[in-house]
C-alpha atoms as a PDB file:
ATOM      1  CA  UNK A   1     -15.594 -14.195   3.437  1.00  0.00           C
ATOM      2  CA  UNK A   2     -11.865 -14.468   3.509  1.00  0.00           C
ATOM      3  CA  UNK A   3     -11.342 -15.881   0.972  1.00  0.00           C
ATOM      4  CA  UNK A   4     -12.777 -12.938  -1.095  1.00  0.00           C
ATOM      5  CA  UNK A   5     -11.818 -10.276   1.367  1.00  0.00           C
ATOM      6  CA  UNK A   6      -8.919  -9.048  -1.129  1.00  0.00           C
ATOM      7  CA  UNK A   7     -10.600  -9.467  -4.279  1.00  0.00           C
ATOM      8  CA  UNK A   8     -12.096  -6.741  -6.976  1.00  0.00           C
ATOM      9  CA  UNK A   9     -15.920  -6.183  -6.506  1.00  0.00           C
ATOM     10  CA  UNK A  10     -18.759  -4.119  -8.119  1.00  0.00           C
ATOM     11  CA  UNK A  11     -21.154  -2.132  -5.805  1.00  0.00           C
ATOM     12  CA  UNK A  12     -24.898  -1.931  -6.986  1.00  0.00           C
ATOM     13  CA  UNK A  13     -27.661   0.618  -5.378  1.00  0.00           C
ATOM     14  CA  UNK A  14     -30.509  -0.043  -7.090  1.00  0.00           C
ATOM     15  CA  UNK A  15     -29.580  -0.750 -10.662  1.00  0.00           C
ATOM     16  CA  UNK A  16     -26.961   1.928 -10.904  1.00  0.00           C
ATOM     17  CA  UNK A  17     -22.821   0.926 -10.302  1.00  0.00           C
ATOM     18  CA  UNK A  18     -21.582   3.246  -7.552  1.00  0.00           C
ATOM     19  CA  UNK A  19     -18.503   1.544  -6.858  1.00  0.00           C
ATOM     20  CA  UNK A  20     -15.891  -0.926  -8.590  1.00  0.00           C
ATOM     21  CA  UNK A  21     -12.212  -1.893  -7.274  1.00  0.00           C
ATOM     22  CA  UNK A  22     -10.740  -2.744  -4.288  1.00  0.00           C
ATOM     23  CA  UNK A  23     -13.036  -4.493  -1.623  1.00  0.00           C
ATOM     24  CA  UNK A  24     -11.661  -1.811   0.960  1.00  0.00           C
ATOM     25  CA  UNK A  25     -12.730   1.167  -1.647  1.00  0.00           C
ATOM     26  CA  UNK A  26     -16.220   0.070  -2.467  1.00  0.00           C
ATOM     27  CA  UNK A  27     -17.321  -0.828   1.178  1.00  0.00           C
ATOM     28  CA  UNK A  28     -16.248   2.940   1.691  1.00  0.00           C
ATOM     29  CA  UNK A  29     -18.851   4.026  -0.879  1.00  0.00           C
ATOM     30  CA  UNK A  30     -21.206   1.521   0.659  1.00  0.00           C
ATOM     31  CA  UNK A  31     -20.944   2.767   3.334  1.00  0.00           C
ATOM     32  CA  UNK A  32     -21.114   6.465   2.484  1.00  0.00           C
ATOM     33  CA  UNK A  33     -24.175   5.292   0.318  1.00  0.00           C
ATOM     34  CA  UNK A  34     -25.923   4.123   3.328  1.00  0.00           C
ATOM     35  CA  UNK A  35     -25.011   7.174   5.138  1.00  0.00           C
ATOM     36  CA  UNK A  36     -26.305   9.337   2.820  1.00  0.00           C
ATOM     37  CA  UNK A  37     -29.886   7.008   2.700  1.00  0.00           C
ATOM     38  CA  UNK A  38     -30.154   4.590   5.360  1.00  0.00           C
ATOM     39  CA  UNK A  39     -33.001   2.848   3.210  1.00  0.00           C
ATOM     40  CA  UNK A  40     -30.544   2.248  -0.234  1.00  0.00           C
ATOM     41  CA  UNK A  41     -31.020  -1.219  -1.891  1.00  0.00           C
ATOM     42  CA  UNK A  42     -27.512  -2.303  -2.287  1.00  0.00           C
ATOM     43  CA  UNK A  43     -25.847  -5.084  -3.688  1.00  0.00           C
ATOM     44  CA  UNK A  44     -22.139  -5.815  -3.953  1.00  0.00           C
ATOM     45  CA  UNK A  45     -20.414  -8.514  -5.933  1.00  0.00           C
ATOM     46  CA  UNK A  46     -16.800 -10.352  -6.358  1.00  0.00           C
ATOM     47  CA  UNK A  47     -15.805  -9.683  -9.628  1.00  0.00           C
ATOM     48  CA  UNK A  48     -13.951 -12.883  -9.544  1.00  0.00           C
ATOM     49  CA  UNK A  49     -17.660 -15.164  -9.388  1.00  0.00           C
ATOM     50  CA  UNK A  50     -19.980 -12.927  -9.883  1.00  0.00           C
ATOM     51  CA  UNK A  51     -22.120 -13.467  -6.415  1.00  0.00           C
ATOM     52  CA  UNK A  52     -23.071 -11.176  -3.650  1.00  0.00           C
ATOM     53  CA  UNK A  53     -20.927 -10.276  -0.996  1.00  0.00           C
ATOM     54  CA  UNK A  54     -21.643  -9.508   2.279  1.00  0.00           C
ATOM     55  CA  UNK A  55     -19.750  -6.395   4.422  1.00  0.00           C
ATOM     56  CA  UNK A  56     -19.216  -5.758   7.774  1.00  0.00           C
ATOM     57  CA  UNK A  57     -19.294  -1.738   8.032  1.00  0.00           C
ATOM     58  CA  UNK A  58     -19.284  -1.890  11.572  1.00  0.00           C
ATOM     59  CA  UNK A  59     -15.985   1.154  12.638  1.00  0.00           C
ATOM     60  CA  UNK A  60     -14.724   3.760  11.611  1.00  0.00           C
ATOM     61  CA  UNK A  61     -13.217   4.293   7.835  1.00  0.00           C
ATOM     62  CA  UNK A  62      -9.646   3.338   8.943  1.00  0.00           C
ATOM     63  CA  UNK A  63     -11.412   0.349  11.105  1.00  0.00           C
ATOM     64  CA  UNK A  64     -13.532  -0.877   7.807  1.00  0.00           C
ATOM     65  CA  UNK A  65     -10.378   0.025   5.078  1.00  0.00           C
ATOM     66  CA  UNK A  66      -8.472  -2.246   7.246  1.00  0.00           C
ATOM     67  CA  UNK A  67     -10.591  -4.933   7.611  1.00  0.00           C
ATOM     68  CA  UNK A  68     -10.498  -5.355   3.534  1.00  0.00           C
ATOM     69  CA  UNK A  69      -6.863  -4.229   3.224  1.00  0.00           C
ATOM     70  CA  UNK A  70      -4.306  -7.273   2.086  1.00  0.00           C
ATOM     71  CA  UNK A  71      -2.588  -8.582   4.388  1.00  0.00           C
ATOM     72  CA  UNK A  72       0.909  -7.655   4.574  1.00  0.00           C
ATOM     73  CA  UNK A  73       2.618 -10.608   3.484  1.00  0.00           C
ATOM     74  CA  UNK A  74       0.900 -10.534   0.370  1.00  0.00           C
ATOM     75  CA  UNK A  75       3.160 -10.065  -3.055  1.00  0.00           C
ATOM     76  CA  UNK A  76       1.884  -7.230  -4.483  1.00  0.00           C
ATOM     77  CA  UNK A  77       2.383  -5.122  -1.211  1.00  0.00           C
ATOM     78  CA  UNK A  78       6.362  -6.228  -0.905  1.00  0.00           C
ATOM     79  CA  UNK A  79       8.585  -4.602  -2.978  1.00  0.00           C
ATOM     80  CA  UNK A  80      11.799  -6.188  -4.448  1.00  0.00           C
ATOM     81  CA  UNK A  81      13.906  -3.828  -2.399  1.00  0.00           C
ATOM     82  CA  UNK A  82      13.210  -5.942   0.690  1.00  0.00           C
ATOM     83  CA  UNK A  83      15.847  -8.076   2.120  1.00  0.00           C
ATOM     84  CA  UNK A  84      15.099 -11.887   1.913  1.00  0.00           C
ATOM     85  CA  UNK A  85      15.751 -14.159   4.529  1.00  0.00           C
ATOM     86  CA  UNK A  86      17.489 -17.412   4.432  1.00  0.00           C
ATOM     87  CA  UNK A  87      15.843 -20.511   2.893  1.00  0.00           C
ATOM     88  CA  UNK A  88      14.372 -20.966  -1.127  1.00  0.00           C
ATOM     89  CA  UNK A  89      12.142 -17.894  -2.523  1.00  0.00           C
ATOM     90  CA  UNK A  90       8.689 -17.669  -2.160  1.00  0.00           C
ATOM     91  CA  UNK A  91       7.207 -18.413  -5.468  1.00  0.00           C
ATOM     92  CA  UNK A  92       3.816 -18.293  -4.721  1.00  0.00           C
ATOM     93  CA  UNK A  93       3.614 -21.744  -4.120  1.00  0.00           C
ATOM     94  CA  UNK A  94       0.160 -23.081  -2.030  1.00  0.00           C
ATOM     95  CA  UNK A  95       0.227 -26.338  -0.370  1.00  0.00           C
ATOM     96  CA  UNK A  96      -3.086 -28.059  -0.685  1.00  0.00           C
ATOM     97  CA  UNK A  97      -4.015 -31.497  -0.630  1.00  0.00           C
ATOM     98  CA  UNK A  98      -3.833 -34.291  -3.561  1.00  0.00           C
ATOM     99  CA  UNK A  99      -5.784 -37.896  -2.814  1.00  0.00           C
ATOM    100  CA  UNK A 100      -5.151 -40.253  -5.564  1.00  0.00           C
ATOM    101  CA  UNK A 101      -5.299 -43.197  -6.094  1.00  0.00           C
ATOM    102  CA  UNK A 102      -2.031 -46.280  -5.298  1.00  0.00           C
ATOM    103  CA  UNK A 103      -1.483 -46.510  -8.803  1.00  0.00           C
ATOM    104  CA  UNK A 104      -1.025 -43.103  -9.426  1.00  0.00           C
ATOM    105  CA  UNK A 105       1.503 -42.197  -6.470  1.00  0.00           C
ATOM    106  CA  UNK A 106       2.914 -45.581  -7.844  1.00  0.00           C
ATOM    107  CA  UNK A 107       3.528 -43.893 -10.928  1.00  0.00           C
ATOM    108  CA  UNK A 108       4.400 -40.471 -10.003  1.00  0.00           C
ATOM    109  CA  UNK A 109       7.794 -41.883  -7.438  1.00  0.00           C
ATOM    110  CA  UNK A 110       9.015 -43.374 -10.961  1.00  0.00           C
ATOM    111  CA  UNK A 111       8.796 -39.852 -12.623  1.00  0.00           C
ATOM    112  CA  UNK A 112      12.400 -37.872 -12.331  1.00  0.00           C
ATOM    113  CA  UNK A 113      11.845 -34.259 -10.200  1.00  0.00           C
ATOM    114  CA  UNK A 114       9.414 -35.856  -7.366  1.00  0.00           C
ATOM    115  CA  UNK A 115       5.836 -35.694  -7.249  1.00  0.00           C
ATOM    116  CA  UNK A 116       5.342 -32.053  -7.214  1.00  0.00           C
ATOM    117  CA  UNK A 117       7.342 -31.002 -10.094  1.00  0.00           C
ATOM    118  CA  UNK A 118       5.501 -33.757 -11.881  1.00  0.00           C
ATOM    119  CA  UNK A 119       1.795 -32.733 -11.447  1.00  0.00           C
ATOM    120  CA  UNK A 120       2.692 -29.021 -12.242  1.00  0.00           C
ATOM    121  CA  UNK A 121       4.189 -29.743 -14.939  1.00  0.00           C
ATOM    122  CA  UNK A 122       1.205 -31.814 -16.083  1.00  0.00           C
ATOM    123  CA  UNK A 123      -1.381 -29.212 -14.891  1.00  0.00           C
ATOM    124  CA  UNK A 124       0.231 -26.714 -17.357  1.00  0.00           C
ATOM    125  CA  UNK A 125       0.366 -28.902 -20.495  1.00  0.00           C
ATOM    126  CA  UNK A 126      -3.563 -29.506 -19.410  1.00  0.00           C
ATOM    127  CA  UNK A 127      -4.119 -25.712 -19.456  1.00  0.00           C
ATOM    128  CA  UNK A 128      -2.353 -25.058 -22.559  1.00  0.00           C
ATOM    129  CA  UNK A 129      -4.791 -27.819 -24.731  1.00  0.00           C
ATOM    130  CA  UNK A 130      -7.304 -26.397 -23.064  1.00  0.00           C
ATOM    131  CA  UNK A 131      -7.649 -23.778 -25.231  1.00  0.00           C
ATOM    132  CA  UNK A 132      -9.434 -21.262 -23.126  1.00  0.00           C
ATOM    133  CA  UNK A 133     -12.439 -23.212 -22.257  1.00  0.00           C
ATOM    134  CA  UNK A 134     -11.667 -22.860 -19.097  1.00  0.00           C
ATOM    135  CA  UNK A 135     -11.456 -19.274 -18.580  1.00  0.00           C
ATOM    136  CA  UNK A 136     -14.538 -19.032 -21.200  1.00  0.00           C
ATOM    137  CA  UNK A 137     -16.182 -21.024 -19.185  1.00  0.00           C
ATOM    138  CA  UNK A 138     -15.773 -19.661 -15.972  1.00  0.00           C
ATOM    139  CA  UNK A 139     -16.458 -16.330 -17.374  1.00  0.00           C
ATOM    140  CA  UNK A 140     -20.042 -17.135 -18.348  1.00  0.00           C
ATOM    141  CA  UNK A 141     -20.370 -19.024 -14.797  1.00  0.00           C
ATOM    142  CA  UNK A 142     -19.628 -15.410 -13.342  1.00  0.00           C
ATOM    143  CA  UNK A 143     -21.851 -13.229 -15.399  1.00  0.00           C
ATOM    144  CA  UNK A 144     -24.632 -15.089 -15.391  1.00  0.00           C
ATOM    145  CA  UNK A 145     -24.812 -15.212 -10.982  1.00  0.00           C
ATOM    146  CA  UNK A 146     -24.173 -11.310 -11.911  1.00  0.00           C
ATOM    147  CA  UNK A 147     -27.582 -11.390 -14.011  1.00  0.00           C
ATOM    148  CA  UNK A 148     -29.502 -14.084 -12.305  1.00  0.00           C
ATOM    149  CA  UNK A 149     -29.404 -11.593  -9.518  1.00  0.00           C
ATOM    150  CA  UNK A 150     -29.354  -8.464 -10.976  1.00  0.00           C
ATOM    151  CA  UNK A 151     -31.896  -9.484 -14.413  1.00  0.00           C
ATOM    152  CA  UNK A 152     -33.648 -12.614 -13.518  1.00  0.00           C
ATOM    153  CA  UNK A 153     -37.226 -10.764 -13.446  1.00  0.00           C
ATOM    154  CA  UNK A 154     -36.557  -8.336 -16.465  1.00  0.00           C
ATOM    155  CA  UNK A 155     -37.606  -8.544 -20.160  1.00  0.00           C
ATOM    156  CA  UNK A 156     -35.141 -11.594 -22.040  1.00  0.00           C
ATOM    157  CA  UNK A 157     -34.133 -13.322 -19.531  1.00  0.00           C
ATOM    158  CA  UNK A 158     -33.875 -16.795 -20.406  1.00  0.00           C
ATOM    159  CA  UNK A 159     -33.058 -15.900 -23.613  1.00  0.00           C
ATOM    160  CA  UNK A 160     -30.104 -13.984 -22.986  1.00  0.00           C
ATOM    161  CA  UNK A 161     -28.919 -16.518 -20.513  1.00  0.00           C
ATOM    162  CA  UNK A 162     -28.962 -19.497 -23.410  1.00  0.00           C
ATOM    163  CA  UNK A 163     -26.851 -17.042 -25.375  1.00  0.00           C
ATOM    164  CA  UNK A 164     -24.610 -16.174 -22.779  1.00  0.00           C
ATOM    165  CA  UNK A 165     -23.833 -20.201 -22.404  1.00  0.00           C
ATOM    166  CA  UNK A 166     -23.683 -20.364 -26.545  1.00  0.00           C
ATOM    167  CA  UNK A 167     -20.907 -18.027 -26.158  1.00  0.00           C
ATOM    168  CA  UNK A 168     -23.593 -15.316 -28.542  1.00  0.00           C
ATOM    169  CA  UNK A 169     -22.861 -12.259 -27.647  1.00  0.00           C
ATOM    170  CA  UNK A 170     -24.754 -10.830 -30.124  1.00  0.00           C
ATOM    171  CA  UNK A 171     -28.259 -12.698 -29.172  1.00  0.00           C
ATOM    172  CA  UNK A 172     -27.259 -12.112 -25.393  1.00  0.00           C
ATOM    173  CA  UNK A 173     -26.884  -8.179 -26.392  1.00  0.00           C
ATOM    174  CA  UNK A 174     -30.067  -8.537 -28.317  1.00  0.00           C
ATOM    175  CA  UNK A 175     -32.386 -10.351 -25.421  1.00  0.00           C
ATOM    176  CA  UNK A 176     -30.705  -8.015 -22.615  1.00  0.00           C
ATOM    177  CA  UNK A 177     -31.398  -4.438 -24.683  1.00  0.00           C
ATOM    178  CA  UNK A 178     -33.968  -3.341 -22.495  1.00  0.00           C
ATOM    179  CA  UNK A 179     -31.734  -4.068 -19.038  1.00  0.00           C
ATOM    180  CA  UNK A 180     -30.422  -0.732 -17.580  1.00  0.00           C
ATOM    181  CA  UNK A 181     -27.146   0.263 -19.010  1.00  0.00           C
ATOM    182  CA  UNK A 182     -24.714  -0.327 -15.961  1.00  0.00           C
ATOM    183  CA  UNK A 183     -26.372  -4.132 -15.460  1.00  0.00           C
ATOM    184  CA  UNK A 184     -25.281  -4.230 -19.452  1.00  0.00           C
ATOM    185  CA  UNK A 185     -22.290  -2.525 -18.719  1.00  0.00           C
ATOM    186  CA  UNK A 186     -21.451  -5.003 -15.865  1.00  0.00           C
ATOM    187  CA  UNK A 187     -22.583  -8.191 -17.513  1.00  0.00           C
ATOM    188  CA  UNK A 188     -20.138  -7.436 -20.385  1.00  0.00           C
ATOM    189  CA  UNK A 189     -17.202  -6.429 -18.289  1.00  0.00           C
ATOM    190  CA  UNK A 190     -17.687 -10.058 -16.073  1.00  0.00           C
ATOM    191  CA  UNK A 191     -17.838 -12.065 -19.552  1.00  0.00           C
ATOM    192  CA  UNK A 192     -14.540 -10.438 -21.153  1.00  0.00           C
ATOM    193  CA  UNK A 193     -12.745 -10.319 -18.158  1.00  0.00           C
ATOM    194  CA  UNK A 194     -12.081  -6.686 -18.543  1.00  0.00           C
ATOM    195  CA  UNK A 195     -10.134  -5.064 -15.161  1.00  0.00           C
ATOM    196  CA  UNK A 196     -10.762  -8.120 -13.460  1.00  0.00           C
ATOM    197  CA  UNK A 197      -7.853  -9.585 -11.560  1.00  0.00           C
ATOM    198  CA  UNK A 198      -6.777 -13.171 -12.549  1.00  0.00           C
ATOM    199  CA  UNK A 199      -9.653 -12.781 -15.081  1.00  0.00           C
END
């Protein structure tokens, strides 16, 4: 779960949305939810993929609010009056690991900037002639684990899941008419992107 501790997520009990946002906020209104009726059916899901999360509730509210806050390090909670420290800014950068192959380390130590410049640089001309497939692509990825979930026993189904990859949204609003309107609502909101955070 950590890595999608921080992100946005959607809160389901039954069919209805109870609570959208910050992790922190709707595993408050989970857990409210579930004080309220021990027995609720709910469901909550990373706005970021589309699939069920799972909470701990265990604590108090601070305890739980907490548990899902960022951590303190992270950007958006610094603010630019903060002294820096000594050293190069932080710009985000994540070090991960790169296998490739001789030739290619071969030819990235003749490149001028060193390795790393080199493959970012290349990684953004790849996103830019990508055109959006990408993000159009991963958007459909995340609705339809949304509706596979949420749908995959109502009326249209398949159909509106062969729209959804088509990129049809008005065959995919046709075949899912008969869904409840917050499963609609939701569906819609994973495929545009809307409120979603690096969506």
């Amino acid at each position: 779960m950590s890595g999608t501790a921080f992100r946005p997520s959607t809160a389901f009990h039954d069919t209805n949305s109870i609570a959208s946002g910050s992790l922190a906020n709707v595993a408050l209104a989970v857990k409210a939810t579930l004080a309220a009726d021990p027995a609720a059916a709910i469901l909550v899901f990373d706005d970021e993929t589309g699939k069920v999360v799972d909470l701990d509730l265990r604590g108090s509210d601070a305890e739980i609010a907490a548990r899902y806050a960022p951590p303190a390090g992270d950007a958006a909670a610094t603010t630019d009056d903060a002294p820096r420290g000594r050293g190069r800014p932080k710009l985000g950068v994540v070090a991960r690991e790169v296998t490739l192959l001789p030739r290619h380390w071969d030819w990235l130590a003749l490149q001028p900037g060193g390795a790393s410049q080199v493959l970012r640089r290349l990684v953004d001309e790849a996103r830019k002639a990508d055109g959006g497939r990408s993000r159009a692509r991963a958007a459909q990825e995340r609705a339809y684990a949304f509706i596979a979930t949420m749908a995959g026993d109502r009326e249209g189904f398949e159909e509106a899941s062969r729209a959804l990859f088509a990129g049809d949204g008005a065959r995919f609003a046709e075949h899912s008419r008969t869904w409840p309107a917050d499963i609609r609502a939701h569906a819609a909101k994973l495929l545009t992107g809307d409120d979603i955070i690096g969506g």
